[in-house]
N, C-alpha and C. Protein backbone atom coordinates (compact mmCIF):
# COMPACT_ATOMS: atom_id res chain seq x y z
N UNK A 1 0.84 -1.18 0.00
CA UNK A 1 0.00 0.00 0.00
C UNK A 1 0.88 1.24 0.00
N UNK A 2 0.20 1.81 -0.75
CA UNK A 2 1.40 3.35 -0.45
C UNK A 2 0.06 4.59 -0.69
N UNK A 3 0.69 5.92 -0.78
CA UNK A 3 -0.39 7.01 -1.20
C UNK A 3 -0.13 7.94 -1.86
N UNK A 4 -0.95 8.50 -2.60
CA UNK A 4 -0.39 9.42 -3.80
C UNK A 4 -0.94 10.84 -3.73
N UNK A 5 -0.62 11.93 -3.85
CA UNK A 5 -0.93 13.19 -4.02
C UNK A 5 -1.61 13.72 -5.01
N UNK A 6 -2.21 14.13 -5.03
CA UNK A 6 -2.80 14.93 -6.69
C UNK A 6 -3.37 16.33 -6.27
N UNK A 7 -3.42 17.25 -7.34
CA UNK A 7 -3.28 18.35 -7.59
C UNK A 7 -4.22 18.54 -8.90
N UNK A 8 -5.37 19.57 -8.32
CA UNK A 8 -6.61 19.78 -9.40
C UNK A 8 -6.91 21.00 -9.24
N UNK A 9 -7.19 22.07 -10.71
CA UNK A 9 -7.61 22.99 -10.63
C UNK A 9 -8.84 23.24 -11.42
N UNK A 10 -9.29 23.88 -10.71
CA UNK A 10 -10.59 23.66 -11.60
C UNK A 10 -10.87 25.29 -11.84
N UNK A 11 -11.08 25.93 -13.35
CA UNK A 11 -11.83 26.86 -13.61
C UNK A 11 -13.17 27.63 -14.01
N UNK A 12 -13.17 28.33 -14.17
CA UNK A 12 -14.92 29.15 -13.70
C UNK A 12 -15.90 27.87 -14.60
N UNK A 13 -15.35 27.00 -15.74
CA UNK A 13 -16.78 26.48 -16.11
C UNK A 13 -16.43 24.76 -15.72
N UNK A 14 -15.73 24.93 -14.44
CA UNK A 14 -15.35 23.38 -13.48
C UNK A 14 -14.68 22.52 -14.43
N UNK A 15 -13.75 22.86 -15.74
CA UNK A 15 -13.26 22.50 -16.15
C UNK A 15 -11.94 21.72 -15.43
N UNK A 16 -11.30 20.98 -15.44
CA UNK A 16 -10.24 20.12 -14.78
C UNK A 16 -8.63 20.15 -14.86
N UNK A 17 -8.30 21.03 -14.27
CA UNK A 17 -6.37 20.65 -14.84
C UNK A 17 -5.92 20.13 -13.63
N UNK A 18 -4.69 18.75 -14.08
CA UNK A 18 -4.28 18.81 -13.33
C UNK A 18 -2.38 19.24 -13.32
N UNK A 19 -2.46 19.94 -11.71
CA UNK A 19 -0.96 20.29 -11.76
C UNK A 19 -0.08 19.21 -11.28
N UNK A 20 0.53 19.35 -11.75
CA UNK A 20 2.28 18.18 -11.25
C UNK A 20 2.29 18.94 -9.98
N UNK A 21 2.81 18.36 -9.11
CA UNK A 21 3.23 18.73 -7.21
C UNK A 21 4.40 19.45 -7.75
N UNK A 22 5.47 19.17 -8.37
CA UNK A 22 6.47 19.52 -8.99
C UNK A 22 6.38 20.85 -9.67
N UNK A 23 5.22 21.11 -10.24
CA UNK A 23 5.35 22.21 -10.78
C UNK A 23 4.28 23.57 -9.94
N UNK A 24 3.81 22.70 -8.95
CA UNK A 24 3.44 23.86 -7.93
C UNK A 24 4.23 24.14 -7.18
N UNK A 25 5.33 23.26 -6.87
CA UNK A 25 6.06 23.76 -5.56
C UNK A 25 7.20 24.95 -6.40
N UNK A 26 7.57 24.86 -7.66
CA UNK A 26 7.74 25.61 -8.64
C UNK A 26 7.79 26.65 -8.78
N UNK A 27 5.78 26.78 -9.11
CA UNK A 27 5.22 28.00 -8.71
C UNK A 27 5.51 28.68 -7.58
N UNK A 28 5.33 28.09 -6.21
CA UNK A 28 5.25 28.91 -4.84
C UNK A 28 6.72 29.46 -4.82
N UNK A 29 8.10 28.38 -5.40
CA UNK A 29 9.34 29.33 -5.21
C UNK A 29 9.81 30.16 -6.16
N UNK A 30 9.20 30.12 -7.07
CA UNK A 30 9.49 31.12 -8.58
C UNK A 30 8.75 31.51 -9.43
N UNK A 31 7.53 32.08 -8.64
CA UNK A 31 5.94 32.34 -9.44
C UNK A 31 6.46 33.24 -10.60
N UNK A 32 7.24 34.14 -10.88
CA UNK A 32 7.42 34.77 -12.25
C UNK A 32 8.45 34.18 -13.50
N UNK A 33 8.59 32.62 -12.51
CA UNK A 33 9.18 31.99 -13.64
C UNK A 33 8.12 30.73 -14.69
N UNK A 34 6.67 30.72 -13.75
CA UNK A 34 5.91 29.65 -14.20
C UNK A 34 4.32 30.37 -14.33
N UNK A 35 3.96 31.17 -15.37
CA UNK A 35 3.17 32.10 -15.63
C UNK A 35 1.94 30.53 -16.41
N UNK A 36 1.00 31.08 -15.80
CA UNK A 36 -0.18 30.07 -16.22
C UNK A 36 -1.49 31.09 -16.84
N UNK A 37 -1.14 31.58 -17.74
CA UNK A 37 -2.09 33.12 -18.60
C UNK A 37 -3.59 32.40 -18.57
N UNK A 38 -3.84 31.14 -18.72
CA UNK A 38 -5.29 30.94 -18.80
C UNK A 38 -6.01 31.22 -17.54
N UNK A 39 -5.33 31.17 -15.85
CA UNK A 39 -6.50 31.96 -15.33
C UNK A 39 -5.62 33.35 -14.46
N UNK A 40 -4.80 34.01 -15.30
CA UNK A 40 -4.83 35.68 -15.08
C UNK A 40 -5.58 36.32 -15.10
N UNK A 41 -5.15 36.83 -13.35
CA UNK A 41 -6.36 37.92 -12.62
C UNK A 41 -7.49 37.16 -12.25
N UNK A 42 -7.28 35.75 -11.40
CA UNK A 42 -8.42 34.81 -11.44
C UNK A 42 -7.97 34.50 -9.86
N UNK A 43 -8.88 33.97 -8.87
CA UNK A 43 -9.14 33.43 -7.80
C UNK A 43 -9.94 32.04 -8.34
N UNK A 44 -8.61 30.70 -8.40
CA UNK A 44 -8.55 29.95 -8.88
C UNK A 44 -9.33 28.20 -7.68
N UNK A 45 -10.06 27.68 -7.68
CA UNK A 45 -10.15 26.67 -6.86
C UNK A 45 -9.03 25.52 -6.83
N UNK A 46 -8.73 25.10 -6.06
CA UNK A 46 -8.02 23.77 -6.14
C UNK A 46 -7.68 23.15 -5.32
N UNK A 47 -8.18 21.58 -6.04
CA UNK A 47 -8.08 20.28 -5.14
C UNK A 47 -6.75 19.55 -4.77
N UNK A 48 -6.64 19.13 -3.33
CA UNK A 48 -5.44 18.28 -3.45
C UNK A 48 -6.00 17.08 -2.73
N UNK A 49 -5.65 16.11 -3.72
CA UNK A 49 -6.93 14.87 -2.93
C UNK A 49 -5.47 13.75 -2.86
N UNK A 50 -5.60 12.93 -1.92
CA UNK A 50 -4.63 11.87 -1.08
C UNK A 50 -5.42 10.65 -1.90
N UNK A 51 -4.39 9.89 -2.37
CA UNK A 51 -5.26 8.69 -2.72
C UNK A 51 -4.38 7.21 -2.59
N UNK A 52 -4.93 6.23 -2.07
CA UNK A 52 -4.43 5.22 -1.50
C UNK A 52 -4.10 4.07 -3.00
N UNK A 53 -3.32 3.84 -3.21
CA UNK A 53 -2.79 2.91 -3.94
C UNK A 53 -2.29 1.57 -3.35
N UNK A 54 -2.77 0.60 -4.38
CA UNK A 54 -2.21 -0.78 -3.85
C UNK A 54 -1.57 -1.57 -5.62
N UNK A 55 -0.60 -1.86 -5.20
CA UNK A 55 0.63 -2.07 -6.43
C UNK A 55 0.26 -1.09 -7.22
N UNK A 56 0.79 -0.07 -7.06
CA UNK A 56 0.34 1.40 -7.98
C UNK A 56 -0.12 1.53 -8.95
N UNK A 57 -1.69 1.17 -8.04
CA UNK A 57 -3.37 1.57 -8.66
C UNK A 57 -3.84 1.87 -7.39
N UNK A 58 -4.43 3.16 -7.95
CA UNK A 58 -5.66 3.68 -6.81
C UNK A 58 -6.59 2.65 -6.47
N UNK A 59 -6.96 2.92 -5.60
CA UNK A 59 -7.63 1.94 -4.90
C UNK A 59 -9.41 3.04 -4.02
N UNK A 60 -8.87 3.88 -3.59
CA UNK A 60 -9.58 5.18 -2.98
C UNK A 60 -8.83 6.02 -2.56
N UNK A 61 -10.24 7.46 -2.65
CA UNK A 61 -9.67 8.44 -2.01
C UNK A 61 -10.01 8.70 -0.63
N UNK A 62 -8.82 8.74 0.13
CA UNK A 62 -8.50 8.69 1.28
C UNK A 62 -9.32 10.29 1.90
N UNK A 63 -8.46 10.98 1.37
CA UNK A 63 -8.66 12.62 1.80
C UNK A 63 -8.34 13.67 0.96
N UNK A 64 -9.59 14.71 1.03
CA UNK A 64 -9.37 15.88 -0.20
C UNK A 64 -9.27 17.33 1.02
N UNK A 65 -8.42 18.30 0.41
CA UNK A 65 -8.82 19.58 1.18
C UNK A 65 -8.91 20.21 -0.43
N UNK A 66 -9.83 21.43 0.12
CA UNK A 66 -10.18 22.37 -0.96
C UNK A 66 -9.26 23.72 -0.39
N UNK A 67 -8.62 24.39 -1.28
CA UNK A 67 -7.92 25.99 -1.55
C UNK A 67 -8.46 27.00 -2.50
N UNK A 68 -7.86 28.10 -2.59
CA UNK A 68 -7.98 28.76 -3.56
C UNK A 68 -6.59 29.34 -3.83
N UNK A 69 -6.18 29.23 -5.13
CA UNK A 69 -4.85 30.17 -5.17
C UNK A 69 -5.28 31.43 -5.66
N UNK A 70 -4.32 32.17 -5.94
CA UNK A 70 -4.86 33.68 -6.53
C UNK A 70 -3.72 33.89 -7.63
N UNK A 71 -3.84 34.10 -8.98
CA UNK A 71 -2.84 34.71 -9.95
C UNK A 71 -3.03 36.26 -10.24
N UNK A 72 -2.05 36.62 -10.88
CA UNK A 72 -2.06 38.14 -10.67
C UNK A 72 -2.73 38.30 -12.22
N UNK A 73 -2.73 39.40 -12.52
CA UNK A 73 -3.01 39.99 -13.94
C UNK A 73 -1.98 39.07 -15.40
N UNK A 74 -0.76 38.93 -14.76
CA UNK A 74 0.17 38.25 -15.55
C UNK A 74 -0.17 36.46 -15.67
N UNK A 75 -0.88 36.52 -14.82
CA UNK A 75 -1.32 34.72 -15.17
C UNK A 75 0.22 34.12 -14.02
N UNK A 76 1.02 34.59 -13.16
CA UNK A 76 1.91 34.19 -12.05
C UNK A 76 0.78 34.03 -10.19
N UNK A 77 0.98 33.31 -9.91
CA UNK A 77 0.71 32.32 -8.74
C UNK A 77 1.11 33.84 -7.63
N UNK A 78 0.20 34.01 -6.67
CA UNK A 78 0.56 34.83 -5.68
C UNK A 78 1.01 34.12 -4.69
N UNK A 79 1.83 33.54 -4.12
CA UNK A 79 2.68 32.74 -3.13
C UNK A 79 2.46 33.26 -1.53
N UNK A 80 2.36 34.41 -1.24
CA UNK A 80 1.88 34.72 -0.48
C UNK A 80 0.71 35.01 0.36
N UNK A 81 -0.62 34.79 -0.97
CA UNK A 81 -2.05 34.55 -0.48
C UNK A 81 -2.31 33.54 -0.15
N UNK A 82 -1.29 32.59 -0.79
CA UNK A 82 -1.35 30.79 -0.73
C UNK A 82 -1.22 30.54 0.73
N UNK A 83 -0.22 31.09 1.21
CA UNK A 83 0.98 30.90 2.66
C UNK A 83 0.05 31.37 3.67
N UNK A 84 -0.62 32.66 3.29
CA UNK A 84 -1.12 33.25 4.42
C UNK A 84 -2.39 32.58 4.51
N UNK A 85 -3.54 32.24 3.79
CA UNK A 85 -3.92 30.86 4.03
C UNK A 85 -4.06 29.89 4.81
N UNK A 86 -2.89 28.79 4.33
CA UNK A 86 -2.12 27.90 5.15
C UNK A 86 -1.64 27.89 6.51
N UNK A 87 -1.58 29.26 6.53
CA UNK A 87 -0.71 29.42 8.02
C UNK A 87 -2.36 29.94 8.97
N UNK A 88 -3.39 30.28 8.00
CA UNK A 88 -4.42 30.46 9.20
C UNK A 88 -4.95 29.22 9.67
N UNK A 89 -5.06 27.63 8.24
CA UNK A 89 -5.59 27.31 8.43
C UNK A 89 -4.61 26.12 9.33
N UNK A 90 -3.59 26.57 9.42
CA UNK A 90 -2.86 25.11 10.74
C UNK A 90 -3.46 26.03 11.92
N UNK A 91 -3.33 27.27 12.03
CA UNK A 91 -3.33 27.69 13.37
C UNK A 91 -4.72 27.83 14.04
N UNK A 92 -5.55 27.57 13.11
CA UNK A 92 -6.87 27.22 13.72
C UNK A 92 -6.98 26.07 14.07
N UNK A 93 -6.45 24.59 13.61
CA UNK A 93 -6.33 23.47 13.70
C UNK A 93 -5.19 23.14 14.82
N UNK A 94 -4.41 24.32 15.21
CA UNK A 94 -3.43 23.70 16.22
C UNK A 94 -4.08 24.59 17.44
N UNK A 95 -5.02 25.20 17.42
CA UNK A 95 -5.71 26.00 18.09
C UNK A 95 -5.70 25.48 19.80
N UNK A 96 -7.17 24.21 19.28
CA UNK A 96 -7.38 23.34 20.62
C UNK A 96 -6.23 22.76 21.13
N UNK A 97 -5.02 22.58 20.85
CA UNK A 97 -4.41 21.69 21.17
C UNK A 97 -3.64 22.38 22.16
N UNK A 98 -3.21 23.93 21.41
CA UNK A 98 -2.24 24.44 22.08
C UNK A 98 -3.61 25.36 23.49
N UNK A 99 -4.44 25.81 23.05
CA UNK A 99 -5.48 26.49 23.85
C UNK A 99 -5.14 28.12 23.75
N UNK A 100 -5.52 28.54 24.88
CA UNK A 100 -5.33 30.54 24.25
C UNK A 100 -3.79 30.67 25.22
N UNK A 101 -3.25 31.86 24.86
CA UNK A 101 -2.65 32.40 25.78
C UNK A 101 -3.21 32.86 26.83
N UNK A 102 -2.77 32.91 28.20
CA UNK A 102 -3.25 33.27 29.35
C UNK A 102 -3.60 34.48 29.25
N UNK A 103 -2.75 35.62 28.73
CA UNK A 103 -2.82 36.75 28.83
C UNK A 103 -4.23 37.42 27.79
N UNK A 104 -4.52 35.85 26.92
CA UNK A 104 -5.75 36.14 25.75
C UNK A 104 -6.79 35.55 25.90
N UNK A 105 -6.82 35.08 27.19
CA UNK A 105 -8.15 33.65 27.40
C UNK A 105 -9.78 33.91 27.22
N UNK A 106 -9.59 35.87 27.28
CA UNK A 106 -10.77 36.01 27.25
C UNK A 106 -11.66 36.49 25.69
N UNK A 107 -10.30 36.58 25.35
CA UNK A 107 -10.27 37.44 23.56
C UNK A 107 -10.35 35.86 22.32
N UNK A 108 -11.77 36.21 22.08
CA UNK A 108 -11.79 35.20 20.34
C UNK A 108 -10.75 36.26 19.67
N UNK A 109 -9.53 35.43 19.23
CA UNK A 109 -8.94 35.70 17.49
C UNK A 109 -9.63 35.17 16.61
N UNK A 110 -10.58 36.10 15.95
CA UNK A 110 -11.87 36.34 14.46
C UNK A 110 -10.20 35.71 13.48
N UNK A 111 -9.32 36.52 13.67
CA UNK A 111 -8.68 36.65 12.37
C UNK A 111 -8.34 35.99 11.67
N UNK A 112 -7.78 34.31 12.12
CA UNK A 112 -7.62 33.56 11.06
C UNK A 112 -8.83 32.64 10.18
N UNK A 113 -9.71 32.53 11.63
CA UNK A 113 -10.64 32.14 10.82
C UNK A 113 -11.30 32.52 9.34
N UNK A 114 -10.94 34.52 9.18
CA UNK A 114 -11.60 34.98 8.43
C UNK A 114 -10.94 35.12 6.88
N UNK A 115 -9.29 34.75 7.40
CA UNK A 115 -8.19 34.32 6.40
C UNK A 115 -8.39 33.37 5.84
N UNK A 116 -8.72 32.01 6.71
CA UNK A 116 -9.17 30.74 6.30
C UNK A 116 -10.12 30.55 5.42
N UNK A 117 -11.35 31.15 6.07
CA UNK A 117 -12.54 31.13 4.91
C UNK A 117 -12.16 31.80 3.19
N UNK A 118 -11.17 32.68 3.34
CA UNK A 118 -11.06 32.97 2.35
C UNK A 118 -10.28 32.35 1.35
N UNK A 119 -9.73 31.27 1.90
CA UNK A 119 -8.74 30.40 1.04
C UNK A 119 -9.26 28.92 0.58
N UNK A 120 -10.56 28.67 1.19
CA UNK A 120 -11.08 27.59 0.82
C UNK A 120 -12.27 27.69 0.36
N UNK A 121 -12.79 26.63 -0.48
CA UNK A 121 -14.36 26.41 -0.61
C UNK A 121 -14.73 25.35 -0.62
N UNK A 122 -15.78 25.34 -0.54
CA UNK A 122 -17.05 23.79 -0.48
C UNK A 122 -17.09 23.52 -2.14
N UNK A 123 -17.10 22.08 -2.53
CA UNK A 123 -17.42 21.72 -3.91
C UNK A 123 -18.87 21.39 -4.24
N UNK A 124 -19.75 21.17 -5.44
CA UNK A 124 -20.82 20.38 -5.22
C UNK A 124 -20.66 19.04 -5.22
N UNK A 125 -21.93 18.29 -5.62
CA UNK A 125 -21.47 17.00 -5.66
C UNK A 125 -21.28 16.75 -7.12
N UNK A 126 -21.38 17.13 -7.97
CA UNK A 126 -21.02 16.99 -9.10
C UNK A 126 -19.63 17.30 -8.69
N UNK A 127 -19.12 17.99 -8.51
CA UNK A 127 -17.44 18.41 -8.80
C UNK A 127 -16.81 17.34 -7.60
N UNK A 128 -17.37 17.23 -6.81
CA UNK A 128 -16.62 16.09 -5.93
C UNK A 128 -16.44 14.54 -6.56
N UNK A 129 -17.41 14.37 -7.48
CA UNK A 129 -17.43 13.22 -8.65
C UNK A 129 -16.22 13.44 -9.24
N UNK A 130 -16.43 14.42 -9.99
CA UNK A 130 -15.69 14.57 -11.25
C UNK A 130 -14.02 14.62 -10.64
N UNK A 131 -13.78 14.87 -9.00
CA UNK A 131 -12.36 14.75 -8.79
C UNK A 131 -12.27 13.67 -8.42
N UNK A 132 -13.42 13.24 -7.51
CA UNK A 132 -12.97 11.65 -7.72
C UNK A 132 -12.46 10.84 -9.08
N UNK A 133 -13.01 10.97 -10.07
CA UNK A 133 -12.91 10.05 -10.78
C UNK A 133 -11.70 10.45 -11.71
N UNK A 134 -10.89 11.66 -11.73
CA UNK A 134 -9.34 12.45 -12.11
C UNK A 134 -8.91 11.32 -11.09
N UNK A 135 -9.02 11.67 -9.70
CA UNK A 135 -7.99 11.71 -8.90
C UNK A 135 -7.75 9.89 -9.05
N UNK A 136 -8.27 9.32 -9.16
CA UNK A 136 -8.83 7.47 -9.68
C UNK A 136 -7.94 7.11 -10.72
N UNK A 137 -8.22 8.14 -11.73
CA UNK A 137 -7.47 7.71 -13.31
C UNK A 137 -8.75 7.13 -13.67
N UNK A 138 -9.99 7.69 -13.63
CA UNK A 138 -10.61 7.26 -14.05
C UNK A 138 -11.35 8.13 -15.37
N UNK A 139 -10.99 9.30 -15.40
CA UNK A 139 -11.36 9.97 -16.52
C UNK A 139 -9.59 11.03 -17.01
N UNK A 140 -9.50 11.48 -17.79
CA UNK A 140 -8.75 12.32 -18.20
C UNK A 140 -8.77 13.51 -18.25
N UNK A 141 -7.59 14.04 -17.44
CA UNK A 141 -7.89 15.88 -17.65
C UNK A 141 -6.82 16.61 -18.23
N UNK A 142 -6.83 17.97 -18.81
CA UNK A 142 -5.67 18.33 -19.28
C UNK A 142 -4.72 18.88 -17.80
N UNK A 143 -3.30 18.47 -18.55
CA UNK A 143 -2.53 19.06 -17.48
C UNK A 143 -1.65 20.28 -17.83
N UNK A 144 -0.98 21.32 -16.65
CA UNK A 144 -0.73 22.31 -16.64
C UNK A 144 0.60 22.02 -16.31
């Protein structure tokens, strides 16, 4: 058994690309070297769904989180809307664990939550199909 990563973007008419991990991590360290013009000036959705393989074939999907990236006017990856994001959405998730500061026990921090919401979305069930069955190898999408 092992598990595999995948990387899905989907644009305004839920059309399907998928990105290489390779060429996002790419993006995040050299966004003006990996310009993607088809969604410039776009607040882009995208899937990264975990999928369990057995003698490398999917088998199921384990676990999906939903993002949004953001490209600029030039069709380049904003790396920093990505991050800031990410960093709300561990610290809401490491929240309970760690608890408040003493000195903050009485103060809700609104703020990451409101970072968070803005970096993710809900899919329908049509689009949760349609990544299932990318993320499977069960249909074909173009890649980026």
């Amino acid at each position: 058994m092992g598990l595999a990563f995948r990387r899905f973007l989907l644009d305004r008419e839920d059309a399907l690309y998928r990105l290489p991990n390779t060429t996002f991590e790419r993006m995040l360290q050299n966004p003006t070297g990996h310009a993607v013009p088809r969604f410039a000036g776009q607040r882009v959705r995208m899937a990264y769904v975990t999928v369990e393989l057995t003698d490398r074939q999917p088998v199921r999907v384990v676990r999906t989180t939903f993002s949004i990236l953001t490209f600029n006017s030039e069709g380049f990856l904003d790396p920093a809307a990505f991050e800031q994001h990410q960093r709300a959405r561990a610290e809401l998730a490491l929240a309970p664990a760690l608890g408040p500061p003493a000195r903050l026990a009485t103060i809700v921090a609104a703020a990451p939550r409101f970072v968070d919401q803005g970096g993710r979305w809900v899919p329908s069930t049509d689009v949760v199909n349609l990544l299932r069955r990318a993320a499977m190898e069960q249909m074909k999408c173009l890649r980026l």
